[in-house]
Protein backbone atom coordinates (compact mmCIF):
# COMPACT_ATOMS: atom_id res chain seq x y z
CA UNK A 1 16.89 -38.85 -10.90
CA UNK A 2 16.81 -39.84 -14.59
CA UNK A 3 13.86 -37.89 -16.07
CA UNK A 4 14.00 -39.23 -19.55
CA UNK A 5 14.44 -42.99 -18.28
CA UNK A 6 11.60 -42.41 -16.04
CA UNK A 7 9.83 -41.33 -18.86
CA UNK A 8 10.76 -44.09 -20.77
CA UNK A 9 9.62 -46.76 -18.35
CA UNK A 10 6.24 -45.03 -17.82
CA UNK A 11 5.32 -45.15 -21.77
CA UNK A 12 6.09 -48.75 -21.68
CA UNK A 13 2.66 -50.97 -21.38
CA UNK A 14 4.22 -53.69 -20.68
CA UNK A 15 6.21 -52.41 -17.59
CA UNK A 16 4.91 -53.81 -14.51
CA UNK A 17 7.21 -52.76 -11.76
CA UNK A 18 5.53 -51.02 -8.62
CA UNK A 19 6.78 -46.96 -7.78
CA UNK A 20 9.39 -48.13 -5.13
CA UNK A 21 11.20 -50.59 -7.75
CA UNK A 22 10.87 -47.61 -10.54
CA UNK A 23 12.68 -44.79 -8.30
CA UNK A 24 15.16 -47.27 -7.34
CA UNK A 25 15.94 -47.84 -10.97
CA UNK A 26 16.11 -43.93 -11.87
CA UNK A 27 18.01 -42.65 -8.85
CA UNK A 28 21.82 -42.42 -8.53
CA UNK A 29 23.00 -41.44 -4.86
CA UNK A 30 26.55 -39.93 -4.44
CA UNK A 31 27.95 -39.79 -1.23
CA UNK A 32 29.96 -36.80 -0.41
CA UNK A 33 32.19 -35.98 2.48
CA UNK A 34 31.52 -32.87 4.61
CA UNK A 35 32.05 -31.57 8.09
CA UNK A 36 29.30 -32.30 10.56
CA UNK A 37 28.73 -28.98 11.42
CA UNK A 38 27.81 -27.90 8.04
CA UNK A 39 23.43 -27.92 7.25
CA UNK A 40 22.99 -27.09 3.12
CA UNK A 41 20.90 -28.52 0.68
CA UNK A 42 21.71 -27.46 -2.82
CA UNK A 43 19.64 -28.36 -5.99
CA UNK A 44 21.19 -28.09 -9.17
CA UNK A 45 19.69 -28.33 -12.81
CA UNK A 46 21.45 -30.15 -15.58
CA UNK A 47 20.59 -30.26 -19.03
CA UNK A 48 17.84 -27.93 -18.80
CA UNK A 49 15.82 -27.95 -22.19
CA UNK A 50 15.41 -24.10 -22.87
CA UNK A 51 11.47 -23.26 -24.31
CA UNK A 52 8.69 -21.97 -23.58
CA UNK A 53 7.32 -23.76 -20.55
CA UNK A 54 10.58 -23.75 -18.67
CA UNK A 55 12.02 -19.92 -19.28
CA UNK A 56 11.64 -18.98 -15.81
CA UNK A 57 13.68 -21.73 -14.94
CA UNK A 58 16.30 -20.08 -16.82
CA UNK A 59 15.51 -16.27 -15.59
CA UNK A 60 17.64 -15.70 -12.65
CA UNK A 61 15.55 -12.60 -12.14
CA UNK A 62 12.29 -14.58 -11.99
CA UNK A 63 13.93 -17.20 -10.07
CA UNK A 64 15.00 -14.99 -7.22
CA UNK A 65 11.86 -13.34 -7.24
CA UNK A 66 9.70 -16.81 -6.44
CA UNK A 67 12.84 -17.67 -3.69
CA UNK A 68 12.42 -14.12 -2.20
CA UNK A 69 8.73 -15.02 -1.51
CA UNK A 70 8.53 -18.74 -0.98
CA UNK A 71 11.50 -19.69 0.65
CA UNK A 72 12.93 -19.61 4.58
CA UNK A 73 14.80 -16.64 4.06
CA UNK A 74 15.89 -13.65 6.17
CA UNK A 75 13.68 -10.39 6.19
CA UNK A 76 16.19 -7.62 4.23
CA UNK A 77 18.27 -5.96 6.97
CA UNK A 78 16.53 -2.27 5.96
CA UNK A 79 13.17 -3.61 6.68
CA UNK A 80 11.83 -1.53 10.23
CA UNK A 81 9.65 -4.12 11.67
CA UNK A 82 12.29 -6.87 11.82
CA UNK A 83 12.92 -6.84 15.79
CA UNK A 84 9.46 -6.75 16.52
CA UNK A 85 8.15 -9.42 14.25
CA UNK A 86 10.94 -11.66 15.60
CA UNK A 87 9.90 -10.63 19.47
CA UNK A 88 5.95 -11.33 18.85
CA UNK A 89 6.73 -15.00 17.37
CA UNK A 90 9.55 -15.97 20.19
CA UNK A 91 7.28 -14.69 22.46
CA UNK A 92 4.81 -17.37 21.03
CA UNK A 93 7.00 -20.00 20.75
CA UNK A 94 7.62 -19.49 17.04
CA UNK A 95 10.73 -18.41 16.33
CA UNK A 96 11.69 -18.09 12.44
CA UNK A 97 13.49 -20.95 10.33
CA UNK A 98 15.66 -18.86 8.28
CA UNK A 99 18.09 -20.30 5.58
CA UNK A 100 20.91 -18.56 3.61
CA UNK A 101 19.84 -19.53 0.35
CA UNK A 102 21.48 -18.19 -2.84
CA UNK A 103 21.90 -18.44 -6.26
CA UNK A 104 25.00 -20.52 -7.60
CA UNK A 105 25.28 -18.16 -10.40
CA UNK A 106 26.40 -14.60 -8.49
CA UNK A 107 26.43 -16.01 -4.74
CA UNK A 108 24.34 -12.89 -3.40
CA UNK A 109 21.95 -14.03 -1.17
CA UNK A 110 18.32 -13.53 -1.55
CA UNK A 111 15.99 -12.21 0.91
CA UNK A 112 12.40 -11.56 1.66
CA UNK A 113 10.91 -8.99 -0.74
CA UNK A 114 9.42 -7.00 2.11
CA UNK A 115 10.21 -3.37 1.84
CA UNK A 116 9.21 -0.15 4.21
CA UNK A 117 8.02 1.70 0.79
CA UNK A 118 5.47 0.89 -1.71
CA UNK A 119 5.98 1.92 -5.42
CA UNK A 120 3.85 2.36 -8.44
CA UNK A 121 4.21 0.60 -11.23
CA UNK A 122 6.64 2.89 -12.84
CA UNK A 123 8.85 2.71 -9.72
CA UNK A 124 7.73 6.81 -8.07
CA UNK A 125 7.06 5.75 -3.95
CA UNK A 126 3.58 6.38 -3.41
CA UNK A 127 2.62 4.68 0.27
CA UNK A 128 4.83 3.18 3.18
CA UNK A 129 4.00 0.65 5.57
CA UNK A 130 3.66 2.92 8.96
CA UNK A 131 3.49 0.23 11.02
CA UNK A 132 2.83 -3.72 11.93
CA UNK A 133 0.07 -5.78 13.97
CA UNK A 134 0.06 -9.09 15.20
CA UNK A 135 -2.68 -12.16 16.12
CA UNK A 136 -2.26 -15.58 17.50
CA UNK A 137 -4.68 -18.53 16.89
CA UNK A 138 -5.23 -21.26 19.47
CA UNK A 139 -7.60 -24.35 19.28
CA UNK A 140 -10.18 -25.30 22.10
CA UNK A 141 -7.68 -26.28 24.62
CA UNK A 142 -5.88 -23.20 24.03
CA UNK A 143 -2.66 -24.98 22.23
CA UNK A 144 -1.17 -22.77 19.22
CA UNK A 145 -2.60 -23.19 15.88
CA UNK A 146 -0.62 -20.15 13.93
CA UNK A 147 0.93 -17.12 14.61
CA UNK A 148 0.34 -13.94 12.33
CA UNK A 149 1.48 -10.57 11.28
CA UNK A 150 0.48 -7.93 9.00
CA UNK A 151 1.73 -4.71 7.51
CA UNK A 152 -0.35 -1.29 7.98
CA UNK A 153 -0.01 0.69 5.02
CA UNK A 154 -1.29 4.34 4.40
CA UNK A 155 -2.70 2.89 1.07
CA UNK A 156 -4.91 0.57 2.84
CA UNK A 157 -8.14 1.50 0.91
CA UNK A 158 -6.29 0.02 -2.25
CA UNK A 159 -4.46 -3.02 -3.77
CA UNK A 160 -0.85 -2.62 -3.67
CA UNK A 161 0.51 -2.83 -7.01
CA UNK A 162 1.94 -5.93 -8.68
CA UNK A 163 5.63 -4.93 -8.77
CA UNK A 164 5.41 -4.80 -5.34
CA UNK A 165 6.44 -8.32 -4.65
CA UNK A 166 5.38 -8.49 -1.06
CA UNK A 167 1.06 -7.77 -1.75
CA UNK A 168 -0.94 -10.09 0.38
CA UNK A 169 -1.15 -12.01 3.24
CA UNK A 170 0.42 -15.28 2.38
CA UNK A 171 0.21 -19.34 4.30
CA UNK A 172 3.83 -20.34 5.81
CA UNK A 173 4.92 -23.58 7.63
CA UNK A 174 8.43 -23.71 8.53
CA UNK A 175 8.48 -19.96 7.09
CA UNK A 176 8.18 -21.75 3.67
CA UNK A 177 4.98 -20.70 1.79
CA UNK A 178 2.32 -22.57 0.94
CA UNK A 179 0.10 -21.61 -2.09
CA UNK A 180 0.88 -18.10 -2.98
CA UNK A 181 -0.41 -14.23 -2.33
CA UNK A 182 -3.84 -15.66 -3.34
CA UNK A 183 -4.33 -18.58 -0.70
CA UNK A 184 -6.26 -16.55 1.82
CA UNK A 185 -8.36 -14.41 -0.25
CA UNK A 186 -11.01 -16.50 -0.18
CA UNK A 187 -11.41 -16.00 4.32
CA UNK A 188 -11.88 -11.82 3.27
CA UNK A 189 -15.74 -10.68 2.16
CA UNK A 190 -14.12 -9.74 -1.26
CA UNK A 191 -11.40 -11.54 -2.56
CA UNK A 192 -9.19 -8.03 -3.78
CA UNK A 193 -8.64 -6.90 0.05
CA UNK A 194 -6.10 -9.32 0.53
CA UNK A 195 -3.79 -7.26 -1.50
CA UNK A 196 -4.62 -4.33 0.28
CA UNK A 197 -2.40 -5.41 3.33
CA UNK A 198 0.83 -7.50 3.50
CA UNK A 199 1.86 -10.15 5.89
CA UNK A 200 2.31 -13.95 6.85
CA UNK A 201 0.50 -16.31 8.83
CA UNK A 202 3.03 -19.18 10.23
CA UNK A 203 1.03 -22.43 11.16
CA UNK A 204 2.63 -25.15 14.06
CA UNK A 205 1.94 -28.61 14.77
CA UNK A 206 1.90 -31.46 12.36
CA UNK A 207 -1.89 -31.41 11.52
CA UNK A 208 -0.70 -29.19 8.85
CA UNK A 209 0.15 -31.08 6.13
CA UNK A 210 1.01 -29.81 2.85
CA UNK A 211 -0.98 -31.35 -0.18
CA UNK A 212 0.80 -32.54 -2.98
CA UNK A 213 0.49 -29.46 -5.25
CA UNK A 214 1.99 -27.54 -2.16
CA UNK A 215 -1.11 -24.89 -2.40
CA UNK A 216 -2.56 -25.72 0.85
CA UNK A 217 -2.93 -28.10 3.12
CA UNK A 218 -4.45 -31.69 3.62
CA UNK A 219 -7.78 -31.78 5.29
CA UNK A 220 -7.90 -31.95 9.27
CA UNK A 221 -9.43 -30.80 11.81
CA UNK A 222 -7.48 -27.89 12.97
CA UNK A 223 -7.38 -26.76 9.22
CA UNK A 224 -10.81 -26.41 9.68
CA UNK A 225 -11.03 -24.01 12.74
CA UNK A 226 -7.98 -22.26 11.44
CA UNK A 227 -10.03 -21.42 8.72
CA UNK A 228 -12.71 -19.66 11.03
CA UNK A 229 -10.45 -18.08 13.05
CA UNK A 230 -8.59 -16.62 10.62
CA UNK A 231 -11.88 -15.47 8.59
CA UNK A 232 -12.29 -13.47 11.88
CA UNK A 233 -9.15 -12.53 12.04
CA UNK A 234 -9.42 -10.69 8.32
CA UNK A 235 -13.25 -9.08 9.03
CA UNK A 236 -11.30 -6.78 11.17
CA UNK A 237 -8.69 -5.89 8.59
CA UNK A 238 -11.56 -5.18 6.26
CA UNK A 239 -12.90 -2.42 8.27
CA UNK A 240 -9.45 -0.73 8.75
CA UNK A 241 -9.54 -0.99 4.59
CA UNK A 242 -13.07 0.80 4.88
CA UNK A 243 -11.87 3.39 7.30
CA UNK A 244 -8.87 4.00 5.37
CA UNK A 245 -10.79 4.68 2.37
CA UNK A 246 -13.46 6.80 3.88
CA UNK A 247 -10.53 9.16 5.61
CA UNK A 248 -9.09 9.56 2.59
CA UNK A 249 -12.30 10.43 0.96
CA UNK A 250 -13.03 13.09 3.30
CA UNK A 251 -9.25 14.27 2.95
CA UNK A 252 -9.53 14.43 -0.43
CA UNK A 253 -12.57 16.84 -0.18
CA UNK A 254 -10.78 19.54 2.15
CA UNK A 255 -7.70 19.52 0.44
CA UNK A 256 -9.75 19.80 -2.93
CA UNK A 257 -11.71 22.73 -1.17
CA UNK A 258 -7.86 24.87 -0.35
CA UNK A 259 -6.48 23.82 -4.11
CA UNK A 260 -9.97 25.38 -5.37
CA UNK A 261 -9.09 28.72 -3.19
CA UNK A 262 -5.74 29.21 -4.37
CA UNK A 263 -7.14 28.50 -7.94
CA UNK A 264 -10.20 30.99 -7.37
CA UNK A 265 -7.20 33.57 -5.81
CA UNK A 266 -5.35 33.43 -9.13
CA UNK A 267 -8.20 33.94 -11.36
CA UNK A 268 -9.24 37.03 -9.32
CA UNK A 269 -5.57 38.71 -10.21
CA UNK A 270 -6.00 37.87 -13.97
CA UNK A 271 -7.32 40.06 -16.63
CA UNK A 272 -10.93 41.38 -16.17
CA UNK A 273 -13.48 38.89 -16.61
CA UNK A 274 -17.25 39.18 -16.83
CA UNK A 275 -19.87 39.53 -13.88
CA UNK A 276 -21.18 35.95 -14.60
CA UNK A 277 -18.15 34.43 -14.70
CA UNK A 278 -17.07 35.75 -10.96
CA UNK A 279 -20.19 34.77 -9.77
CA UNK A 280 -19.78 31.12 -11.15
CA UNK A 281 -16.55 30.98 -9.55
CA UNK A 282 -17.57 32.28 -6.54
CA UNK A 283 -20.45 29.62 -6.07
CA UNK A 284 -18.17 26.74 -6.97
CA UNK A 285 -15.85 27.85 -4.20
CA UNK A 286 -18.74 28.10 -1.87
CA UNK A 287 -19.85 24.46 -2.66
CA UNK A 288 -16.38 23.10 -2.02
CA UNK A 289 -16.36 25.06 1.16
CA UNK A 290 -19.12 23.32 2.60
CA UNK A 291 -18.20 19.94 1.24
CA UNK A 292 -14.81 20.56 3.15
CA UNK A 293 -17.02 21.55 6.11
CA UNK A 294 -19.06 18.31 6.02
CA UNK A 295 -15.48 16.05 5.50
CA UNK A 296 -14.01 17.59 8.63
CA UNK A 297 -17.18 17.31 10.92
CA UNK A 298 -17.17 13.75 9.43
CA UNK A 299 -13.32 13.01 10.06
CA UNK A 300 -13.91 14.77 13.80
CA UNK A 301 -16.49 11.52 14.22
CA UNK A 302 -14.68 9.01 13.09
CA UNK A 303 -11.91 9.95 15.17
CA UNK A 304 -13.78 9.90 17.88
CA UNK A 305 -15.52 6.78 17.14
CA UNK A 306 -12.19 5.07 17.13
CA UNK A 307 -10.42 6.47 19.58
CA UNK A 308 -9.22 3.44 21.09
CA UNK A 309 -8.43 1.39 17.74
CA UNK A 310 -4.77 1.84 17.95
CA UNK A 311 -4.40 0.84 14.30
CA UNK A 312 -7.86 2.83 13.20
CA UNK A 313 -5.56 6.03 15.13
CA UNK A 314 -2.50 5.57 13.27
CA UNK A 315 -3.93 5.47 10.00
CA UNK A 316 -5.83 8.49 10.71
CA UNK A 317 -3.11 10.38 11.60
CA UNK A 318 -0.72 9.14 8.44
CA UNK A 319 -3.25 10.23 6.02
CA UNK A 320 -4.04 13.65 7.29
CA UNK A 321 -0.75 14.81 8.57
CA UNK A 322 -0.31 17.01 6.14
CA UNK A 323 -4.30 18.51 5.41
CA UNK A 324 -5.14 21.67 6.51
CA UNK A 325 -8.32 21.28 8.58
CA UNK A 326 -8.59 24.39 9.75
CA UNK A 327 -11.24 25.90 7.58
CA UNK A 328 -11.76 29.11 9.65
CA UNK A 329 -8.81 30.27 8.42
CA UNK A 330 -10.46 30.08 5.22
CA UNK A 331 -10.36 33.73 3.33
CA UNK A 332 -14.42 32.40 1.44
CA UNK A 333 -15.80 34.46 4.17
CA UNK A 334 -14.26 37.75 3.18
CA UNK A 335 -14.34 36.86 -0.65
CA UNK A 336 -15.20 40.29 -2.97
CA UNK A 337 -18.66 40.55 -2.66
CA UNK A 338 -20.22 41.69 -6.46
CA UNK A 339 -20.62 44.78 -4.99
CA UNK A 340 -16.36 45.26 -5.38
CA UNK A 341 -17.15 43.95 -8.87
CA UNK A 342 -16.43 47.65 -9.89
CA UNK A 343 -12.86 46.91 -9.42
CA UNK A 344 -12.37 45.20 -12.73
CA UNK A 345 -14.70 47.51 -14.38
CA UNK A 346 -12.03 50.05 -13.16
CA UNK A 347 -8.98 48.30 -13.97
CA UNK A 348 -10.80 47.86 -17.84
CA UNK A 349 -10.45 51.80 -18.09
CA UNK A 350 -6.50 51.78 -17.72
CA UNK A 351 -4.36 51.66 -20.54
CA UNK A 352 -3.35 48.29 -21.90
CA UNK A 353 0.83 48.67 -20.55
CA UNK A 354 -0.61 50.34 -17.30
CA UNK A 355 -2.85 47.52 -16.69
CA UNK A 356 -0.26 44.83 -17.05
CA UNK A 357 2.18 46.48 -14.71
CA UNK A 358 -1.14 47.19 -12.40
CA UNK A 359 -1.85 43.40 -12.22
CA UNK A 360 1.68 42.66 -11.25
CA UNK A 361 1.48 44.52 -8.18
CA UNK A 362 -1.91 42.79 -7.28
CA UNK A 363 -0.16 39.68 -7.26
CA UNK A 364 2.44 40.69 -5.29
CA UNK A 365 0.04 42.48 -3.02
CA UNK A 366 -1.99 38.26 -2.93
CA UNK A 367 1.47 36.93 -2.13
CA UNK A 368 3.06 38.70 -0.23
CA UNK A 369 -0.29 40.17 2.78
CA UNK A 370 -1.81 38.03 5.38
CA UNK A 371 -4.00 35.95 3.79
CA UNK A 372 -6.71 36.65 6.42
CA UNK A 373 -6.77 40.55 4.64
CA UNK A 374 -7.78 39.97 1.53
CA UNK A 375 -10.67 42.54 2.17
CA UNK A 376 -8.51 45.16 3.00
CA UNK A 377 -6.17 44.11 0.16
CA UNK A 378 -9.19 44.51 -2.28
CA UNK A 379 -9.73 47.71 -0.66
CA UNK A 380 -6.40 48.49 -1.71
CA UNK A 381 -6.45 47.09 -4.80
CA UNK A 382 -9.65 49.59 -5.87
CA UNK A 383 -7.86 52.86 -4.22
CA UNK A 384 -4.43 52.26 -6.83
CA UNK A 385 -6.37 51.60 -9.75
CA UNK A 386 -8.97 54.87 -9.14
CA UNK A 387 -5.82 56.97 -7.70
CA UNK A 388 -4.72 56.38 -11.51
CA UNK A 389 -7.82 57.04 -13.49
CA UNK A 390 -8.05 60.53 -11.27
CA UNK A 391 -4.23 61.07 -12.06
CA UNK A 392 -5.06 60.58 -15.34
């Protein structure tokens, strides 16, 4: 197609010739022999102006990155959901169209973006997708409208980042998308929790019709109740974002409760402080105690609550595999009472290089005992330092 005789015809007033007769005049057709078993198209660019407005065009980096998302092409072969994404849509009657496509330029063949790991924007892992869900969509006489899945992530209560090519749920027919990562937001009660989860959702039939931008599709009917469906569809992914986010709330304020221990441990072992000081420690670790306490009677409900949410159960468990709920194992009960204050009163009586060496030990003593006998430890702690005054 001759772009810049096309172009030429257009600015021409006093060209009269209908579309038809116009394409007719700016298209060349070479025939080309090929076995019959072979199925290709290619497209190839010639003459491509470089500037501004067409530098993607020219960034083979940028144009593998659109391919990877828009195009028919494979999931990547390290992806862990592959089998069971294929299953659900055969099952359905869906089965994928997938295309080797590739770039002329190296020949390696691109593939969908999808990856098991999420990254941050400076490339460190910081979520995974622990697992996959699927929903169908039927009209009223129960024929199939679309076919979806999504990825469950243990990030759910936040957008996945940019660089992550794969964010949001995105429109496919033919497993070619239509629109982009932004198509659906509009069916969830804030547009930013579509980036929260990743996934497709393949319509069937031909009352989907692309529109001529390719961003959706024409007006029909069954556009219209796939549209409600799939706005119920996404209120129940916006409660497993809630969830996620409250679990991790409540995680955060146990674990913060444990990091505040160890911290008020260390400070204990340092050089004597005042009586004040203690005490203000002391109450901040008692505060973060019974925050913790609250977060874990409030996880024990929502686990309960949502028992039989498979998805609600999985997320659960991903975020708090590795928190320590177990608060009765907590030493805040058998903290120093002021009373055993006396102790650093005591160890501000011993001679500068005796109390150095003296503190040593007490951290060894912290590290190395049960941390359930940190009274007794204290207890021992006093009987050095006064065995060393009297020796004295």
């Amino acid at each position: 197609m001759d772009a810049e005789r096309l172009r030429t015809i257009i600015s021409d007033v006093s060209e009269t010739a209908d579309a038809a007769t116009v394409i007719s005049l700016i298209t060349t057709i070479q025939i080309e022999v090929d076995s019959e078993d072979s199925h290709y198209f290619q497209v190839r660019m010639e003459d491509v102006i470089d500037g501004e407005r067409l530098d993607p065009l020219l960034n083979e980096n940028q144009v593998v990155d659109y391919l990877a998302m828009v195009a028919p092409v494979p999931f990547r072969s390290d992806f862990k959901y592959i089998d069971r994404i294929h299953s659900y849509f055969e099952q359905k009657g869906l089965p994928f169209e997938e295309y080797d496509v590739q770039l002329t330029l190296n020949r390696r063949p691109i593939l969908k973006a999808y990856s098991n790991e999420i990254l941050a924007r400076d490339g460190r892992p910081i979520g995974k997708i622990i697992d996959v869900d699927f929903f169908a969509v039927t009209d009223q006489e129960d024929q199939l409208l679309a076919v979806g899945w999504y990825g469950l992530t243990n990030l759910l209560n936040k957008a996945i980042p940019g660089n992550n090519l794969f964010g949001g749920i995105r429109l496919k027919k033919n497993n070619i998308t239509i629109g982009d990562e932004s198509t659906l937001k509009e069916f969830f009660e804030a547009d930013r929790f579509n980036l929260h989860f990743v996934g497709e959702i393949h319509v069937t039939g031909t009352d989907f019709v692309p529109n001529a931008r390719r961003d959706n599709f024409n007006e029909s009917d069954s556009l219209s109740l796939l549209r409600s469906k799939i706005k119920v569809e996404f209120t129940k992914l916006v409660k497993l974002a809630r969830f996620s986010s409250e679990v991790w709330s409540r995680y955060r304020e146990i674990t913060s409760f444990w990091e505040e221990e160890r911290s008020y441990a260390v400070f204990r072992t340092k050089e004597p402080v005042s009586a004040a000081s203690v005490k203000a420690r002391k109450q901040k670790l008692e505060r973060s105690l019974r925050k913790a306490k609250t977060a874990k009677e409030r996880l024990e409900v929502l686990e309960r609550k949502n028992k039989d949410n498979l998805n609600a159960r999985s997320i659960f468990q991903t975020i708090i595999s590795d928190a320590n709920l177990r608060l009765e194992d907590s030493n805040s009960g058998l903290m120093p009472t002021m009373a055993e204050f006396k102790l650093d009163k005591a160890l501000s009586r011993l001679d500068p290089p005796v109390r150095v060496a003296v503190i040593s030990i007490f951290r060894l003593l912290d590290r190395e005992l049960w941390v359930w006998e940190t009274e007794r430890i204290e207890r021992l702690k006093l009987k050095i330092v006064e065995d060393l005054l009297t020796s004295n």
